[in-house]
C-alpha atoms as a PDB file:
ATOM      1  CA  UNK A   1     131.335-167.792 136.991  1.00  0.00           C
ATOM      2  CA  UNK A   2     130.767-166.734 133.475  1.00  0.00           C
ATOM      3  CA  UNK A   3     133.657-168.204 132.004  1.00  0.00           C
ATOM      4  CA  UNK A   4     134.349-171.666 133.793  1.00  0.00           C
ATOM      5  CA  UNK A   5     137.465-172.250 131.530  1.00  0.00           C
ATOM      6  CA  UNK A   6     139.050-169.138 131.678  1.00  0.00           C
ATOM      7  CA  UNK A   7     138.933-168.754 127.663  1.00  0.00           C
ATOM      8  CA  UNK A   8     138.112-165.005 127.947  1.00  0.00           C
ATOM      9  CA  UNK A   9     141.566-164.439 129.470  1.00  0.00           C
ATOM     10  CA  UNK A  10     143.258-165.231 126.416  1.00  0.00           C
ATOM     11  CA  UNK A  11     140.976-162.957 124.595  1.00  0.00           C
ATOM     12  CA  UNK A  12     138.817-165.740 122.607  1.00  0.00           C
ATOM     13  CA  UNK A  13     135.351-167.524 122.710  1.00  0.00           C
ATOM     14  CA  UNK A  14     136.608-170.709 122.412  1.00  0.00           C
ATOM     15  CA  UNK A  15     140.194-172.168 122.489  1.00  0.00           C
ATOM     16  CA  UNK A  16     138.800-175.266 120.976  1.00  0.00           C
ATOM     17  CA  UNK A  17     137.049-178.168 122.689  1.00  0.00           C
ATOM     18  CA  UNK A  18     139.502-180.017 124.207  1.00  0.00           C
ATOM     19  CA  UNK A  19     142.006-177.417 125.743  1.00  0.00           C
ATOM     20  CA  UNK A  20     142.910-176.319 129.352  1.00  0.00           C
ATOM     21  CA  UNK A  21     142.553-172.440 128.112  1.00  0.00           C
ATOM     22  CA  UNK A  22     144.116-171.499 131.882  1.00  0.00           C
ATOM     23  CA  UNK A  23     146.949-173.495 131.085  1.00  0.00           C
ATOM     24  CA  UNK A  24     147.309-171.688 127.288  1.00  0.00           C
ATOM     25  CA  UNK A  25     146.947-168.389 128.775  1.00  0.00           C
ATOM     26  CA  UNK A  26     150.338-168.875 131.322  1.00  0.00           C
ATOM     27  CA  UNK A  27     151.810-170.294 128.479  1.00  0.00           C
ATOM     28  CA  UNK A  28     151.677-167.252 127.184  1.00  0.00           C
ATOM     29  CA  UNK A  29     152.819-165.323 129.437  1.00  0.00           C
ATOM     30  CA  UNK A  30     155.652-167.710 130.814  1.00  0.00           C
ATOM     31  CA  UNK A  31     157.666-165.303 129.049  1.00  0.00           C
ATOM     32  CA  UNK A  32     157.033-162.498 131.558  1.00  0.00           C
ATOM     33  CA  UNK A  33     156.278-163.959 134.762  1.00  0.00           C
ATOM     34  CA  UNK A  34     157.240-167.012 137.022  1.00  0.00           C
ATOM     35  CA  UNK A  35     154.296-169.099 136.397  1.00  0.00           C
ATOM     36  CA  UNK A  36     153.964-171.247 140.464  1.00  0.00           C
ATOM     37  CA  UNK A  37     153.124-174.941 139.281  1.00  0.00           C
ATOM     38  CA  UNK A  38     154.286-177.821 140.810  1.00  0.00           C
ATOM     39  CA  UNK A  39     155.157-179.507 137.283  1.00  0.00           C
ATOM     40  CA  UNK A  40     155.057-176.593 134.869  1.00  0.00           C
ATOM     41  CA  UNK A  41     157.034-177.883 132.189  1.00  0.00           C
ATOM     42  CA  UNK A  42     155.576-181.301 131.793  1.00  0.00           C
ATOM     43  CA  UNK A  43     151.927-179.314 132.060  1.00  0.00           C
ATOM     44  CA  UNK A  44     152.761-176.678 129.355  1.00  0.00           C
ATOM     45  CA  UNK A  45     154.091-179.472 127.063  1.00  0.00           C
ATOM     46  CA  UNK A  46     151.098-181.595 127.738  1.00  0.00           C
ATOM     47  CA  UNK A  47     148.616-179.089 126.907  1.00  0.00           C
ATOM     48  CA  UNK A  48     150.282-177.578 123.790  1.00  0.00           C
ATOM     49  CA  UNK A  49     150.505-181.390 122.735  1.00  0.00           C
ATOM     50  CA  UNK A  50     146.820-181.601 122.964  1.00  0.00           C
ATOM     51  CA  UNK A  51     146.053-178.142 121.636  1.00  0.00           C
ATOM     52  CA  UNK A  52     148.139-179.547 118.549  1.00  0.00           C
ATOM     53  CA  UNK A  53     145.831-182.706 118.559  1.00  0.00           C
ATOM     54  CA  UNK A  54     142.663-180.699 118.713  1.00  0.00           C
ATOM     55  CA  UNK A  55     143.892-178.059 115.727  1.00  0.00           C
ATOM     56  CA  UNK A  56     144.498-181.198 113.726  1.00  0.00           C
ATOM     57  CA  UNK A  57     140.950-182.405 114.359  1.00  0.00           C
ATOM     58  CA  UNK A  58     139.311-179.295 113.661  1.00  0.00           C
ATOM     59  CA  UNK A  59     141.764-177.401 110.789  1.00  0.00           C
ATOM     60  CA  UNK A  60     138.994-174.924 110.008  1.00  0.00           C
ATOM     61  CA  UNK A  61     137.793-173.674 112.983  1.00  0.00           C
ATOM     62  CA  UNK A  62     138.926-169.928 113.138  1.00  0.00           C
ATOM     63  CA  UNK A  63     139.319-169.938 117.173  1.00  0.00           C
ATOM     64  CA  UNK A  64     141.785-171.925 117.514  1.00  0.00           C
ATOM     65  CA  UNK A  65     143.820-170.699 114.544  1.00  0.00           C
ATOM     66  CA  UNK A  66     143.495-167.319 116.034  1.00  0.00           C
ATOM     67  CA  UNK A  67     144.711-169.039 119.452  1.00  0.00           C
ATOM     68  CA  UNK A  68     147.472-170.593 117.992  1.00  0.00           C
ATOM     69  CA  UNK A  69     148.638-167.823 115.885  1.00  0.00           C
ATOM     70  CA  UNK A  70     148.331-165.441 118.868  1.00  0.00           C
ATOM     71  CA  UNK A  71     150.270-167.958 121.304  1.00  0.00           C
ATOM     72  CA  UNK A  72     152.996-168.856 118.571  1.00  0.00           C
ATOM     73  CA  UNK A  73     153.433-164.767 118.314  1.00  0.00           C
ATOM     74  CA  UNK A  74     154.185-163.633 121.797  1.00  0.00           C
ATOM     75  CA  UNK A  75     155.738-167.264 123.394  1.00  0.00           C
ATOM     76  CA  UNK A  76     159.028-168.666 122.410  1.00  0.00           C
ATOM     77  CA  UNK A  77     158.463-171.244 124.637  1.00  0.00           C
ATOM     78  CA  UNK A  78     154.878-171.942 122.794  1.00  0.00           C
ATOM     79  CA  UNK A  79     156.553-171.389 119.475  1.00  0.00           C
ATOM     80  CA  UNK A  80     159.130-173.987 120.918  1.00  0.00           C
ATOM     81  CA  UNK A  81     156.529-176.592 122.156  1.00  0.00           C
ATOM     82  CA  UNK A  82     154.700-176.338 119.116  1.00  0.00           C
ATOM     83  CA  UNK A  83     157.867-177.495 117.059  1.00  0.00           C
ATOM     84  CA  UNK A  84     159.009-179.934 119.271  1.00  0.00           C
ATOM     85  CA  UNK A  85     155.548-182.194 120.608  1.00  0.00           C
ATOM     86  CA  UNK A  86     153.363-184.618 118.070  1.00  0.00           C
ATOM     87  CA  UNK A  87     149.641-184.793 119.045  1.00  0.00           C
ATOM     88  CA  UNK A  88     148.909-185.991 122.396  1.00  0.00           C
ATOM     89  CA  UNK A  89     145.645-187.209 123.872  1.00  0.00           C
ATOM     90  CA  UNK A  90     145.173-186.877 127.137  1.00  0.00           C
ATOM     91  CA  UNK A  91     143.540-190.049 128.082  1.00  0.00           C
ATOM     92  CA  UNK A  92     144.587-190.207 132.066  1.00  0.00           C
ATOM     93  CA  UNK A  93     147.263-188.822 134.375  1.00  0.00           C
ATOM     94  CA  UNK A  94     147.571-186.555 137.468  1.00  0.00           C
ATOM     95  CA  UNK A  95     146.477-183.020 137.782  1.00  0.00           C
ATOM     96  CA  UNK A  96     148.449-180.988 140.388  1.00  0.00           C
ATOM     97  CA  UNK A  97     147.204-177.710 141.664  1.00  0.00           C
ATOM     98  CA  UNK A  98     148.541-175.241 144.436  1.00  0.00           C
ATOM     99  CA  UNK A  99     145.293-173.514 146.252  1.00  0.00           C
ATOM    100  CA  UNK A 100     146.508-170.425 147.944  1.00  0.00           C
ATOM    101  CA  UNK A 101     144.457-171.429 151.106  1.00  0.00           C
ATOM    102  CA  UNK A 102     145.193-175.232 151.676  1.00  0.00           C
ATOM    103  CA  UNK A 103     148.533-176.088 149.550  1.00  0.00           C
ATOM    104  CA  UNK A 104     149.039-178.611 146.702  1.00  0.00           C
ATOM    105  CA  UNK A 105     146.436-180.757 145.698  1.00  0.00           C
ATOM    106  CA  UNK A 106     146.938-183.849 143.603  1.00  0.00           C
ATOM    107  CA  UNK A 107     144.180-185.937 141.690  1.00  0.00           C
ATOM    108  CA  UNK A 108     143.992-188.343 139.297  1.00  0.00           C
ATOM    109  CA  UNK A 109     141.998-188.245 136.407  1.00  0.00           C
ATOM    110  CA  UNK A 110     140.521-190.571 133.690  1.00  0.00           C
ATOM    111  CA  UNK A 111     139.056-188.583 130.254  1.00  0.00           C
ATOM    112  CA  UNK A 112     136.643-190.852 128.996  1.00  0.00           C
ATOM    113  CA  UNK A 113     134.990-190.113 125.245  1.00  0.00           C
ATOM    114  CA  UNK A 114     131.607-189.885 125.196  1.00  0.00           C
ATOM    115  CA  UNK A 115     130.522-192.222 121.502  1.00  0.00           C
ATOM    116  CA  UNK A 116     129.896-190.241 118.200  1.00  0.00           C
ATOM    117  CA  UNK A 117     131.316-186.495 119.454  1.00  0.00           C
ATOM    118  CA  UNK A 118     135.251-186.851 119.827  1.00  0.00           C
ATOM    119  CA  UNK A 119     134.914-183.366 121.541  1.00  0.00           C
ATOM    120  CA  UNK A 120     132.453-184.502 124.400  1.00  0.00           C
ATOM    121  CA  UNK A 121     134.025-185.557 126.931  1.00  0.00           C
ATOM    122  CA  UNK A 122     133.599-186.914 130.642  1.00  0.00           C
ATOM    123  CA  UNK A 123     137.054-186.582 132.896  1.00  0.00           C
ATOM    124  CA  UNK A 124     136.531-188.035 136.771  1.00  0.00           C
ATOM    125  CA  UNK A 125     139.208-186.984 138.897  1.00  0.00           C
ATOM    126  CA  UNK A 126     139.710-189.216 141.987  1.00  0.00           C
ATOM    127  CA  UNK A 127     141.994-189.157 145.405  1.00  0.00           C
ATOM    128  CA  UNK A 128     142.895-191.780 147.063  1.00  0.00           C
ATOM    129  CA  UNK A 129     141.109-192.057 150.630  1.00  0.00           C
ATOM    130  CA  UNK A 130     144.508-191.977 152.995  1.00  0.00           C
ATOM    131  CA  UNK A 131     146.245-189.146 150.649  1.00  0.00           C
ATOM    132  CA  UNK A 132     147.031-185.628 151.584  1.00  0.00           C
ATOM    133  CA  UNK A 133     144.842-184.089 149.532  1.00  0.00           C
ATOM    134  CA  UNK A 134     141.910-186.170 150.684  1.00  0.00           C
ATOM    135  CA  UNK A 135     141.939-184.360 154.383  1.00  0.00           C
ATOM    136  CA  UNK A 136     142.408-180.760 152.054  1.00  0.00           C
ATOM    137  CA  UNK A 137     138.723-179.944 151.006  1.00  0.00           C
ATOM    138  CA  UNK A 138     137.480-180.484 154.700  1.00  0.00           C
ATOM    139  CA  UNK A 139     140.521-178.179 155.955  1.00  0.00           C
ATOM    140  CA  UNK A 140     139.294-175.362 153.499  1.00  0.00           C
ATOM    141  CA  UNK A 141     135.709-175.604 154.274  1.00  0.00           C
ATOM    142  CA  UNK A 142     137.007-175.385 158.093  1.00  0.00           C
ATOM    143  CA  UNK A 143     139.294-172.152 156.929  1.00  0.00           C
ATOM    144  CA  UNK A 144     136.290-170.731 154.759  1.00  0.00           C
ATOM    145  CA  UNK A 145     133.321-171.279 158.006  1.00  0.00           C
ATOM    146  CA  UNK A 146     136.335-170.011 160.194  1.00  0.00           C
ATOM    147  CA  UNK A 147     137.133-166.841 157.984  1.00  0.00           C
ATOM    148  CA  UNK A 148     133.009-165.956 157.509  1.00  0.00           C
ATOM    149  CA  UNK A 149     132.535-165.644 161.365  1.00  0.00           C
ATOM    150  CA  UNK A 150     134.644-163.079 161.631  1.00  0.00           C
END
């Protein structure tokens, strides 16, 4: 995959270091569609809190300017979060997905800064052994090996 983050969906290079670009871009278009996440609010809010963090560390750089200025134009409900939410890091917490194939997925994760570059960072996610979403990557393998013999 060419784009691993997803930035070119929202129509820039680089949202900034430190941003969940797949997350911006259904912020953005909250307004128009029912966006299917299992904690949407809290995520949105959490993201535009960081986004807000990251601006603030890098106040020149003209991507995420242009980011923010596109995302405050078409979203009330950016405009909204980014009036309402202080800088946020995102230091640890739990990501929740929904794959289409095997359900919701929940993992923890850990951002850890690597020293001397604020915007390298490492983030481990981790599932507990006896969770559901520890028997989920062996059931979509099975689904995948199951759906190529065909």
């Amino acid at each position: 995959m060419d784009d691993p983050q997803g930035a070119g969906d929202i129509g820039v290079d680089h949202p900034g270091p430190l941003v969940d670009a797949t997350v911006l871009q259904r912020v953005r278009q909250h307004h128009t569609r029912v966006v299917h996440h299992p904690a949407w609010a809290a995520v949105a809010a959490e993201t535009v809190a960081y986004l807000r963090l990251d601006a603030g560390r890098h106040p020149n750089d003209p991507a995420v300017s242009s980011l923010v200025g596109e995302l405050s134009a078409k979203s009330e409900d950016f405009r909204r979060l980014w009036a309402d939410h202080p800088g946020k890091e995102k230091t640890h917490g739990v990501k929740r997905l929904v794959h289409a194939a095997v359900g919701e997925l929940e993992f923890g994760y850990e951002t850890l800064a690597l020293p001397g570059d604020p915007d390298q960072l490492l983030v481990a996610y981790t599932v507990p052994p006896s969770s559901a979403t520890a028997d989920r990557p062996a059931l979509l393998v099975r689904r995948m090996a199951g759906a190529g013999a065909g």
